[in-house]
PDB file of N, CA and C in Angstrom:
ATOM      1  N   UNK A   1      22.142 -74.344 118.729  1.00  0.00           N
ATOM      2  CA  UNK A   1      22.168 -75.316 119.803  1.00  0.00           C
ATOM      3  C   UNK A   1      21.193 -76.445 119.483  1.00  0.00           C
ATOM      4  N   UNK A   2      21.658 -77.733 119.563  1.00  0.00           N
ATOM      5  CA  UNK A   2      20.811 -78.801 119.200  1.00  0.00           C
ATOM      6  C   UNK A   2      19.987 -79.281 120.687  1.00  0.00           C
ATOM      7  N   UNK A   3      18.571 -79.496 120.386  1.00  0.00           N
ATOM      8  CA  UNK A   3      17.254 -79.668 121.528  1.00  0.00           C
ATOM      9  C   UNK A   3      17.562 -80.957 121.379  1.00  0.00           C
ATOM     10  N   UNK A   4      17.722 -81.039 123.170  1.00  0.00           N
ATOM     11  CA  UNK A   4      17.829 -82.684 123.387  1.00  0.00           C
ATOM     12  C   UNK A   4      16.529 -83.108 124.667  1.00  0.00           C
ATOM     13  N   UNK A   5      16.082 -84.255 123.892  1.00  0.00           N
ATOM     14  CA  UNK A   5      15.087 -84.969 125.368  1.00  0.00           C
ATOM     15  C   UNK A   5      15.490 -85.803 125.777  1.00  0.00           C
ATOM     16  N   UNK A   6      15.269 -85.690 126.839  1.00  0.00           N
ATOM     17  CA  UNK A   6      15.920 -87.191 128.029  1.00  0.00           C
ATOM     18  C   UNK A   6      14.209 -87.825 127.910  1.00  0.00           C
ATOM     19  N   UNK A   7      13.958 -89.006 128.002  1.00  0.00           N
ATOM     20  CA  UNK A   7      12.707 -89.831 127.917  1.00  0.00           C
ATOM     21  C   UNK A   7      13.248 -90.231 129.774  1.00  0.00           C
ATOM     22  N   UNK A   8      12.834 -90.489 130.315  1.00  0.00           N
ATOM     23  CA  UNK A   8      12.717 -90.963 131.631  1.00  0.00           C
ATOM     24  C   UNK A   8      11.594 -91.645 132.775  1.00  0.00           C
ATOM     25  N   UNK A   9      11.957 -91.570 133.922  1.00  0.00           N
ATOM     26  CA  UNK A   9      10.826 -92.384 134.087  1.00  0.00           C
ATOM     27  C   UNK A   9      11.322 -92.852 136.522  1.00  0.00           C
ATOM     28  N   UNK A  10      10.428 -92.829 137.163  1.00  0.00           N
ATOM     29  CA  UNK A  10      10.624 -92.000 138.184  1.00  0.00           C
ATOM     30  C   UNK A  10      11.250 -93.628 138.505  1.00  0.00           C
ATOM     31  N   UNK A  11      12.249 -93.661 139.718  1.00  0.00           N
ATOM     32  CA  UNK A  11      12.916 -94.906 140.157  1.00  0.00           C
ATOM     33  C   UNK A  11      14.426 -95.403 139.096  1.00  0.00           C
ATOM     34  N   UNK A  12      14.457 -95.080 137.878  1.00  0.00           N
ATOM     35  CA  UNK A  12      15.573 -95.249 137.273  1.00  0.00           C
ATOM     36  C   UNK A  12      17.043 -94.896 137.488  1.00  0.00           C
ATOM     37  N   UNK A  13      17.640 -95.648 137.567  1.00  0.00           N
ATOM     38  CA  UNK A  13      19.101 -95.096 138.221  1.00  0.00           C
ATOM     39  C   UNK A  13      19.836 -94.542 136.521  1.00  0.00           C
ATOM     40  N   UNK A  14      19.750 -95.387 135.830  1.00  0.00           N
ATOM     41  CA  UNK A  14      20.526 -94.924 134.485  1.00  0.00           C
ATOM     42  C   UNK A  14      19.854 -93.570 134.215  1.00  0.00           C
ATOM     43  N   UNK A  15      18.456 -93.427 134.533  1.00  0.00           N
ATOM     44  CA  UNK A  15      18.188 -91.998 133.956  1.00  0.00           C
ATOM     45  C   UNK A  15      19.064 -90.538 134.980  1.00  0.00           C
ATOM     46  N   UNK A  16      18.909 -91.091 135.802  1.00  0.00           N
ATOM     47  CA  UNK A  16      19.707 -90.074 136.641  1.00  0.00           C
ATOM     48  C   UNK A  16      21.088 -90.068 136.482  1.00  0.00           C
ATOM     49  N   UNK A  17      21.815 -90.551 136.048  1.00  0.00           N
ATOM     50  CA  UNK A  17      23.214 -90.799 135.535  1.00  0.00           C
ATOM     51  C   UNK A  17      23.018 -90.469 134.161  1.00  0.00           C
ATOM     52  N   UNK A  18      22.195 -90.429 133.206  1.00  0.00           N
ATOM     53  CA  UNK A  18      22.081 -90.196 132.040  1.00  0.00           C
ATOM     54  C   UNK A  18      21.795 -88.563 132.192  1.00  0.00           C
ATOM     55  N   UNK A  19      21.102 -88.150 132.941  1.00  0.00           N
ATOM     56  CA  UNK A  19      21.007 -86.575 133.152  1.00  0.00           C
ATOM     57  C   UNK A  19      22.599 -85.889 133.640  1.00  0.00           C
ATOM     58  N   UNK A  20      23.153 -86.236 135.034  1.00  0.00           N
ATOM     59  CA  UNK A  20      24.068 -86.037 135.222  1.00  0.00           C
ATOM     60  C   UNK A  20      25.602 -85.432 134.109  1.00  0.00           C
ATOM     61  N   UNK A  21      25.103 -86.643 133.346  1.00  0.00           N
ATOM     62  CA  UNK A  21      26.343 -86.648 132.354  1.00  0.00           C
ATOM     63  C   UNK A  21      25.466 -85.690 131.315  1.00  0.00           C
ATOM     64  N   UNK A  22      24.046 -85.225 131.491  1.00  0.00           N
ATOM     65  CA  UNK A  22      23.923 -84.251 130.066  1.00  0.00           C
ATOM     66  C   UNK A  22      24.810 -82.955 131.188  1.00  0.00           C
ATOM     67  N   UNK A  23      24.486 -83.006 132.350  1.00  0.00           N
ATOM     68  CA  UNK A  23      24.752 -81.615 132.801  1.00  0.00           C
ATOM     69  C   UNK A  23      26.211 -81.419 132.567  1.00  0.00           C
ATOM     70  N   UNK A  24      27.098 -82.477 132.613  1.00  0.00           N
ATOM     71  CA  UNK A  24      28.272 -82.498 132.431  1.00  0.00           C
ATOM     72  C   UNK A  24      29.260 -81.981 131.565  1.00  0.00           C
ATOM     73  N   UNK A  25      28.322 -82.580 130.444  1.00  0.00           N
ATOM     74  CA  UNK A  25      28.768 -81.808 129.370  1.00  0.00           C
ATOM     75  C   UNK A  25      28.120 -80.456 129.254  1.00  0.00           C
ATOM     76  N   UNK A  26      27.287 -79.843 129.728  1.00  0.00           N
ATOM     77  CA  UNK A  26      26.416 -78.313 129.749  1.00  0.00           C
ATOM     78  C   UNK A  26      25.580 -78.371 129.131  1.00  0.00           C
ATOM     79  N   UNK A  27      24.877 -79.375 129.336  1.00  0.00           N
ATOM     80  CA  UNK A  27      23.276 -79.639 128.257  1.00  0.00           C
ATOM     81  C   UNK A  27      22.235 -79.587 129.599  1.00  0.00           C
ATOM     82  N   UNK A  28      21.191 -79.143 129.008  1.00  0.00           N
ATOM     83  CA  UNK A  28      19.839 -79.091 130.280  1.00  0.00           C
ATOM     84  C   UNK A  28      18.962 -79.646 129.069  1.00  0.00           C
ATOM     85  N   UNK A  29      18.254 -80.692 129.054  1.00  0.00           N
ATOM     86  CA  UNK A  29      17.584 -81.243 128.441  1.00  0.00           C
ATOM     87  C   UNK A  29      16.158 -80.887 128.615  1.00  0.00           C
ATOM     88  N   UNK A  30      15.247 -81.109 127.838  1.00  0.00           N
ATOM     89  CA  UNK A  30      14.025 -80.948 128.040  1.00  0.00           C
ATOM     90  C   UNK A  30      13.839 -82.649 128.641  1.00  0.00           C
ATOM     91  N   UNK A  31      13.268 -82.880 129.651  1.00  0.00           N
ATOM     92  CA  UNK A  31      13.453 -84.161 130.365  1.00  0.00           C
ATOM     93  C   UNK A  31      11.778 -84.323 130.633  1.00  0.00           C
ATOM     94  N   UNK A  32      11.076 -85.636 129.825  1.00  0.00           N
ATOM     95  CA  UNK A  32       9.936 -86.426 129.417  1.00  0.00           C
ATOM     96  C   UNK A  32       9.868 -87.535 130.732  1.00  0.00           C
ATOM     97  N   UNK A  33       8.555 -87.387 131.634  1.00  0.00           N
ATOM     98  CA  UNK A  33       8.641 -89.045 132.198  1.00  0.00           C
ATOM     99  C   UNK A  33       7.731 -89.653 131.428  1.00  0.00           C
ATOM    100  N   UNK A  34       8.136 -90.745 130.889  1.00  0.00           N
ATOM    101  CA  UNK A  34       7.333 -91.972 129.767  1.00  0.00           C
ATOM    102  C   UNK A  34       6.058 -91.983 130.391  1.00  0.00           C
ATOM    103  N   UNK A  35       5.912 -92.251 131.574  1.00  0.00           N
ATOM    104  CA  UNK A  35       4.676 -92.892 132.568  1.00  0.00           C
ATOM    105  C   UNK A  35       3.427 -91.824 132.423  1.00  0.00           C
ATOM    106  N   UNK A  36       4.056 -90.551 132.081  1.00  0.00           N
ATOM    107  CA  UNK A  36       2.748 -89.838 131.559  1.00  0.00           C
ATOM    108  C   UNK A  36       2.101 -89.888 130.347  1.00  0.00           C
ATOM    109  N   UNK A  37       2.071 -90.745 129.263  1.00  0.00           N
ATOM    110  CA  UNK A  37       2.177 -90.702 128.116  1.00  0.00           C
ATOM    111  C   UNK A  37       1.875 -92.136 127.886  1.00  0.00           C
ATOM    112  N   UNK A  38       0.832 -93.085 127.991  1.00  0.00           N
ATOM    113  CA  UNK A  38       0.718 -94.354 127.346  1.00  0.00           C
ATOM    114  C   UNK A  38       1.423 -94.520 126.208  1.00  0.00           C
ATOM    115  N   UNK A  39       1.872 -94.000 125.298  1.00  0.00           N
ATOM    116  CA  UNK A  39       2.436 -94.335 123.593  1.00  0.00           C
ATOM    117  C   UNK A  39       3.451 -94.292 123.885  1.00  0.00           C
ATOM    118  N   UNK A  40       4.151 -93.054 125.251  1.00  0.00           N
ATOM    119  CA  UNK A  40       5.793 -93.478 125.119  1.00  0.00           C
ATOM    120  C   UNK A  40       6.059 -94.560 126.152  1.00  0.00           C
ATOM    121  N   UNK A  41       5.057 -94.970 126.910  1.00  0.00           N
ATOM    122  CA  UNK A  41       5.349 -96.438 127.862  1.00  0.00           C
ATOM    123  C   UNK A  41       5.420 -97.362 126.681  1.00  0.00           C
ATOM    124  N   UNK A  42       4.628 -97.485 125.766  1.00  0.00           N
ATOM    125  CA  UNK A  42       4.626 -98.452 124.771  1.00  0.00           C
ATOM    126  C   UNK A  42       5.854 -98.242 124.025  1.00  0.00           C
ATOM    127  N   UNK A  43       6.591 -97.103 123.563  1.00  0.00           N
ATOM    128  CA  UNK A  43       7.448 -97.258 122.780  1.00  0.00           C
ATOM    129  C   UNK A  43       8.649 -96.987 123.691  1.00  0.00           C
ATOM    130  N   UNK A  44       9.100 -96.841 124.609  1.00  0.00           N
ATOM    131  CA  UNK A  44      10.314 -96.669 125.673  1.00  0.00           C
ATOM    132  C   UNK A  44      10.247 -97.756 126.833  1.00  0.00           C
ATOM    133  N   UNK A  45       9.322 -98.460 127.068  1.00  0.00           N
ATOM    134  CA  UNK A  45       9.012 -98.887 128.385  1.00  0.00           C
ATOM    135  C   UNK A  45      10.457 -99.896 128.685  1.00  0.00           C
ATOM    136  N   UNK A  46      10.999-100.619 127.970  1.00  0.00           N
ATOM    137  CA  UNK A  46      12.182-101.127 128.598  1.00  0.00           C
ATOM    138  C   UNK A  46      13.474-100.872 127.978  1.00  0.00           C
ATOM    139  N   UNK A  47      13.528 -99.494 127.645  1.00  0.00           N
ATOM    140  CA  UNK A  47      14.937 -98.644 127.061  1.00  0.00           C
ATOM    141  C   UNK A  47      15.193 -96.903 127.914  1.00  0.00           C
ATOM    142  N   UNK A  48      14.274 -97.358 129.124  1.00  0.00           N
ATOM    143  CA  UNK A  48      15.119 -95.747 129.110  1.00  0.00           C
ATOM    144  C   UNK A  48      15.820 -95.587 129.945  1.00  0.00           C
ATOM    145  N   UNK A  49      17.401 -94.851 130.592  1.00  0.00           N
ATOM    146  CA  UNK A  49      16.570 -93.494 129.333  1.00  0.00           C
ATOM    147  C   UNK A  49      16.873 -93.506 128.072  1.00  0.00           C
ATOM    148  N   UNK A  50      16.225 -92.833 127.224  1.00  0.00           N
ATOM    149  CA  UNK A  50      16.201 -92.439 125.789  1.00  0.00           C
ATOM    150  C   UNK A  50      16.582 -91.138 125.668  1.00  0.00           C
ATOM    151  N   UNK A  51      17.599 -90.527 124.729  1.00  0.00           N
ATOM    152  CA  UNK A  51      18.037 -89.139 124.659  1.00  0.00           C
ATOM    153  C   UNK A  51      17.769 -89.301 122.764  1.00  0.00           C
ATOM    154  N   UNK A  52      17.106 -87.985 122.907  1.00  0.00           N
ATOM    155  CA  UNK A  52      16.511 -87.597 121.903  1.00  0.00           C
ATOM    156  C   UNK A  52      17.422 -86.106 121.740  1.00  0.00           C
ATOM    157  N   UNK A  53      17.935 -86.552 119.951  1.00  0.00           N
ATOM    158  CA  UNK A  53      18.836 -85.315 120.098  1.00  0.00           C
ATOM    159  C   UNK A  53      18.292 -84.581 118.466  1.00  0.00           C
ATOM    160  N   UNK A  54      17.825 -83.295 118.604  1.00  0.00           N
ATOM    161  CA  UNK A  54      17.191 -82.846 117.376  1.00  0.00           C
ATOM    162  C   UNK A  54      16.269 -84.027 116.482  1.00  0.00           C
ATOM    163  N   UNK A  55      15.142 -84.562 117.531  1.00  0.00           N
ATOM    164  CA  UNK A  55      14.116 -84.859 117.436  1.00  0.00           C
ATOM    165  C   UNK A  55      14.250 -86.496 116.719  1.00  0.00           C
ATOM    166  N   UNK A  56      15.574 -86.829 116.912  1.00  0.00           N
ATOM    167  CA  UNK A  56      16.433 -88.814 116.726  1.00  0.00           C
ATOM    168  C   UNK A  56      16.857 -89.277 117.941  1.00  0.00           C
ATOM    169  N   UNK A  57      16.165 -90.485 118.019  1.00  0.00           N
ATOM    170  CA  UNK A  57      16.848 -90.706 118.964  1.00  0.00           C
ATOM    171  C   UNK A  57      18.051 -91.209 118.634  1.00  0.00           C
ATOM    172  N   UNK A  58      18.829 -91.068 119.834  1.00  0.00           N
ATOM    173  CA  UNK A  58      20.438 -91.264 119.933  1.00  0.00           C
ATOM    174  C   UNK A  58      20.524 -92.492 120.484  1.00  0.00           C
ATOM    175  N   UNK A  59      19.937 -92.735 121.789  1.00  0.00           N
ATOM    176  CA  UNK A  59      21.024 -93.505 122.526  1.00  0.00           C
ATOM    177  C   UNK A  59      19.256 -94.167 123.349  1.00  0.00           C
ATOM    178  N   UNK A  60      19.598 -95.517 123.454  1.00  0.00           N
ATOM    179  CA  UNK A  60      19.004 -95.518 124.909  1.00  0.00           C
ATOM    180  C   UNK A  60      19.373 -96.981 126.117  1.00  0.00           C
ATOM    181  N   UNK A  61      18.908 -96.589 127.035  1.00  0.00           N
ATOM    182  CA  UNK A  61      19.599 -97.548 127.918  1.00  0.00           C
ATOM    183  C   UNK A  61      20.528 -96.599 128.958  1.00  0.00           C
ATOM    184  N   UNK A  62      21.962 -97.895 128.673  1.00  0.00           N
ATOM    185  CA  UNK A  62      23.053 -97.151 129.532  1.00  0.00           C
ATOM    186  C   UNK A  62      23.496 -96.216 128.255  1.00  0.00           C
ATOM    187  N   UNK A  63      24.007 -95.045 128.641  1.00  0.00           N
ATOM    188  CA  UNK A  63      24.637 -93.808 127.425  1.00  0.00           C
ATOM    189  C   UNK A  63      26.022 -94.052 127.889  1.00  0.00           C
ATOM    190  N   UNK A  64      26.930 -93.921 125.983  1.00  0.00           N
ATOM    191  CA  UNK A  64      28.197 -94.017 125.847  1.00  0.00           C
ATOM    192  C   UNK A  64      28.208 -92.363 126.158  1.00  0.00           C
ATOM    193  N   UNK A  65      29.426 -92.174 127.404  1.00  0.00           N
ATOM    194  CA  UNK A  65      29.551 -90.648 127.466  1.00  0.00           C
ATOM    195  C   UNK A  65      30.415 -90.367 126.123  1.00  0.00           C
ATOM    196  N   UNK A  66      31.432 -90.943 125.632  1.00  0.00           N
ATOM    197  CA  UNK A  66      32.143 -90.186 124.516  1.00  0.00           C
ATOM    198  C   UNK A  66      31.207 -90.198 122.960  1.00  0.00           C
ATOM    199  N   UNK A  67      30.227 -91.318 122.566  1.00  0.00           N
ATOM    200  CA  UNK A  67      29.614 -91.176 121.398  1.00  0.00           C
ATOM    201  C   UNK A  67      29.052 -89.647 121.700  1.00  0.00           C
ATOM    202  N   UNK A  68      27.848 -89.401 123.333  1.00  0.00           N
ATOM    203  CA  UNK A  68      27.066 -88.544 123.563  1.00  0.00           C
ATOM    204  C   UNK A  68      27.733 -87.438 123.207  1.00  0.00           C
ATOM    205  N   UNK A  69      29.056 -86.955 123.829  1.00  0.00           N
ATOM    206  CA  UNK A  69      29.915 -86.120 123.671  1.00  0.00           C
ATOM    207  C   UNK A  69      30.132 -85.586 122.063  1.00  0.00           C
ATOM    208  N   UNK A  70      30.244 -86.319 121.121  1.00  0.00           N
ATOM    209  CA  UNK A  70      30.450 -86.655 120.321  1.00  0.00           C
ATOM    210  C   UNK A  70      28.910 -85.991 119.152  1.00  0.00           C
ATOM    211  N   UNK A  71      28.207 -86.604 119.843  1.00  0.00           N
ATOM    212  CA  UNK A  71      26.962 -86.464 119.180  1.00  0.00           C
ATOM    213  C   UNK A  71      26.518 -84.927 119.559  1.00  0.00           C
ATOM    214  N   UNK A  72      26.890 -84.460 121.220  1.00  0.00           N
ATOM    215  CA  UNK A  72      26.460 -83.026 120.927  1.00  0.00           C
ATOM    216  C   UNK A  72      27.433 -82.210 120.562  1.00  0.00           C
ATOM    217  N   UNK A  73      28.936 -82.420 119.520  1.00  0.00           N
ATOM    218  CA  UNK A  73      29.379 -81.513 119.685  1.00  0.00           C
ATOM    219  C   UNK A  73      30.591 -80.941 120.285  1.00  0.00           C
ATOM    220  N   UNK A  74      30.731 -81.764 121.930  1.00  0.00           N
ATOM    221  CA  UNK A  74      31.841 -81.256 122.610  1.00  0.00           C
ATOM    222  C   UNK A  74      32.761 -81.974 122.922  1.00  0.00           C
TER     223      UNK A  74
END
């Protein structure tokens, strides 16, 4: 099974739609809020969410559901 992180961040609508659609496909992500973490505000602060899939990121912003799909697999 490939470990995926959601990067996130509290007030975001894409991140919550970006989770949604991991559950969708049957992924439970290990799910990061940036805001705890000065280095990932600096390196995420106007891309998330960010899905981190076996430790690359994939995607960030709005997520293509069929690449994601695609990328884990199903």
């Amino acid at each position: 099974m490939k470990r995926v992180v959601l990067y996130t961040r509290e007030g975001c609508h894409l991140c919550e739609d970006a989770l949604a659609l991991l559950a969708q496909l049957g992924v439970r992500p290990e799910v990061v809020d940036i805001d705890t973490d000065p280095g990932l505000v600096e390196q995420f602060h106007l891309w998330v969410p960010v899905i981190a899939i076996d430790g690359k990121v994939r995607f960030r912003g709005q997520i293509n559901e069929t690449l994601l799909a695609r990328e884990l697999g199903r």
